[in-house]
Protein backbone atom coordinates (compact mmCIF):
# COMPACT_ATOMS: atom_id res chain seq x y z
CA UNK A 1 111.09 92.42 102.53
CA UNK A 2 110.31 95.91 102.73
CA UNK A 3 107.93 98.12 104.88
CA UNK A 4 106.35 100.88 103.71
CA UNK A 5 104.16 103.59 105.92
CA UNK A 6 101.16 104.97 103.94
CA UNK A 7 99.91 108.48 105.59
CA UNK A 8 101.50 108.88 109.00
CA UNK A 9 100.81 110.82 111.42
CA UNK A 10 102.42 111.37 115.21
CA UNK A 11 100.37 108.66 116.09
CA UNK A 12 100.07 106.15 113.44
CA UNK A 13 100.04 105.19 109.72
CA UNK A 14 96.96 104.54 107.43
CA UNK A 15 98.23 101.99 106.37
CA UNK A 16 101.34 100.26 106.48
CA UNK A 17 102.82 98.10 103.90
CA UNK A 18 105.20 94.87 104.50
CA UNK A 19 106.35 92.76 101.24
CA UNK A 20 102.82 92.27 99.33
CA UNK A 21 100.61 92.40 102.91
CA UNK A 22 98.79 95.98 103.55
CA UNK A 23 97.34 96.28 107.28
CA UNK A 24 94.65 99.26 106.87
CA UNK A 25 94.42 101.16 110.74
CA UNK A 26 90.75 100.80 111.79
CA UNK A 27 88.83 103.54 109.64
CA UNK A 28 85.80 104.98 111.06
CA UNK A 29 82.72 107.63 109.89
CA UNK A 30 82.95 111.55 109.77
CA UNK A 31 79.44 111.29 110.01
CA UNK A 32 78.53 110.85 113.62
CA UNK A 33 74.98 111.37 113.60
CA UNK A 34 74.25 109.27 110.76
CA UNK A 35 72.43 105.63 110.87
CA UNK A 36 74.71 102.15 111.07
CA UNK A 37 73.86 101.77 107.03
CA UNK A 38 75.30 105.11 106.27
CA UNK A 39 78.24 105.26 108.82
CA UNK A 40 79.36 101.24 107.32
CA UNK A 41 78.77 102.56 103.58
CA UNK A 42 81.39 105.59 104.48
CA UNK A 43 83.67 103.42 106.37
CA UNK A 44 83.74 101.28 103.82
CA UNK A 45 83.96 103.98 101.13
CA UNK A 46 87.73 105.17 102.65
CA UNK A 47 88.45 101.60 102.94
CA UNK A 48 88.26 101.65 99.03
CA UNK A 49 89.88 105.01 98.56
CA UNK A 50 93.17 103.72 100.81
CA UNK A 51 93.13 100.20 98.58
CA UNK A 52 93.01 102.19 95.34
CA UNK A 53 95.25 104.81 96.73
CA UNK A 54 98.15 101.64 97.13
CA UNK A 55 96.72 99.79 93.79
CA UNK A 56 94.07 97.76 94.92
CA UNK A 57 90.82 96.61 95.31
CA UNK A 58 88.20 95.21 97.31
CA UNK A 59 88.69 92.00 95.61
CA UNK A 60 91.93 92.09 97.13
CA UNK A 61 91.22 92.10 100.69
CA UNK A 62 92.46 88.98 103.04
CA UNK A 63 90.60 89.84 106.35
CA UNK A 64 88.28 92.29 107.80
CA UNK A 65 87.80 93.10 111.71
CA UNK A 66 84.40 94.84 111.75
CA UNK A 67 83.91 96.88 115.33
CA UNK A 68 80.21 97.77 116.60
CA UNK A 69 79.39 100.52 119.38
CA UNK A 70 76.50 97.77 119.58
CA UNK A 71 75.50 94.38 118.19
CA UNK A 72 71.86 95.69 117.71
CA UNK A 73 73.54 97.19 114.42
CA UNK A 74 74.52 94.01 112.80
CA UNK A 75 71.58 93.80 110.83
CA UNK A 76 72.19 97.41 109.21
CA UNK A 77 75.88 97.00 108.95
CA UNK A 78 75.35 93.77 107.28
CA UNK A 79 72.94 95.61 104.76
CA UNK A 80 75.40 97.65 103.75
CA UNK A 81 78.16 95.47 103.71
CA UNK A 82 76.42 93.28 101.47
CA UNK A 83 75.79 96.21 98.92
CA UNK A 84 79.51 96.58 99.03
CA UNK A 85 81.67 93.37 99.38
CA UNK A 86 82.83 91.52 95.87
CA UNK A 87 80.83 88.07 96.76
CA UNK A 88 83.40 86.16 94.21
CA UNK A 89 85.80 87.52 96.64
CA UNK A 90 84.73 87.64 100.11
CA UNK A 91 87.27 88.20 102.75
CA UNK A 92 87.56 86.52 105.64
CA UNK A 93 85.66 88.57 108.34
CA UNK A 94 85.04 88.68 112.01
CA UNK A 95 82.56 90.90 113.71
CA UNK A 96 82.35 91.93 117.49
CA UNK A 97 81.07 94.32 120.06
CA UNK A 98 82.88 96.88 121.23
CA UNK A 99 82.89 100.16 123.69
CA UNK A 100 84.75 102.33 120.85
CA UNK A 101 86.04 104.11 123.75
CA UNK A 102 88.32 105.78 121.73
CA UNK A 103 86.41 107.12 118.72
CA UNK A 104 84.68 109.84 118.94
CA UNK A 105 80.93 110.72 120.16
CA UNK A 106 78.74 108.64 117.42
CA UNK A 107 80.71 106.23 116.07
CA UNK A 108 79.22 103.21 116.10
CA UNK A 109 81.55 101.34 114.06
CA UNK A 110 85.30 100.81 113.03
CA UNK A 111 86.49 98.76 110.12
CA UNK A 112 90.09 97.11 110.10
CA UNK A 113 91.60 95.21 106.97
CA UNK A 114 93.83 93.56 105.69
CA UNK A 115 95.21 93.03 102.07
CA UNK A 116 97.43 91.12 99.80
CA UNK A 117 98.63 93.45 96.70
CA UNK A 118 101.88 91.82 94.99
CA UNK A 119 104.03 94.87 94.07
């Protein structure tokens, strides 16, 4: 099996690819000001450009880890996330409160993923 390291940095990869699993690292908004709906539909929106960016989809995600600032958001996230998901193709999905202690000011959520893409 091979392992591949999509966009790294000093700190860490984008991605990182090992046989036909991709591990996405947590992606969060630029926009830090901007409402749950809006922050989820741009978190999700580099979600799809690092899947298309390695050949896949959406449709071809495993599991997600979604990350609120707080759970008073879930409603709004979910909103969005239902705009976006493939429902013939759901990933699994787990969704939990966090400090985000890391991210920056305004981030109120953080979106990690997994996905199967046979080379």
């Amino acid at each position: 099996m091979t392992k591949t390291h999509h966009k790294p940095n000093h700190r860490m990869s984008q991605a990182v690819r090992a046989g036909d699993m991709v591990y996405l690292a947590g992606q969060i908004p630029d926009q830090r000001d901007a409402a749950i709906g809006a922050q989820t539909t741009e978190t999700l929106g580099k979600i799809d450009a690092l899947l298309a960016e390695l050949g896949g989809t959406k449709s071809d995600l495993v599991t997600v880890q979604i990350w609120l600032h707080d759970m008073a958001d879930f409603a709004g996230m979910n909103a969005a996330w239902d705009a976006w998901v493939d429902g013939d193709t759901p990933p699994a999905r787990a969704t939990g409160g966090v400090a985000l202690a890391s991210a920056p000011s305004g981030v109120r959520i953080e979106i990690i993923a997994t996905a199967y893409l046979p080379a």
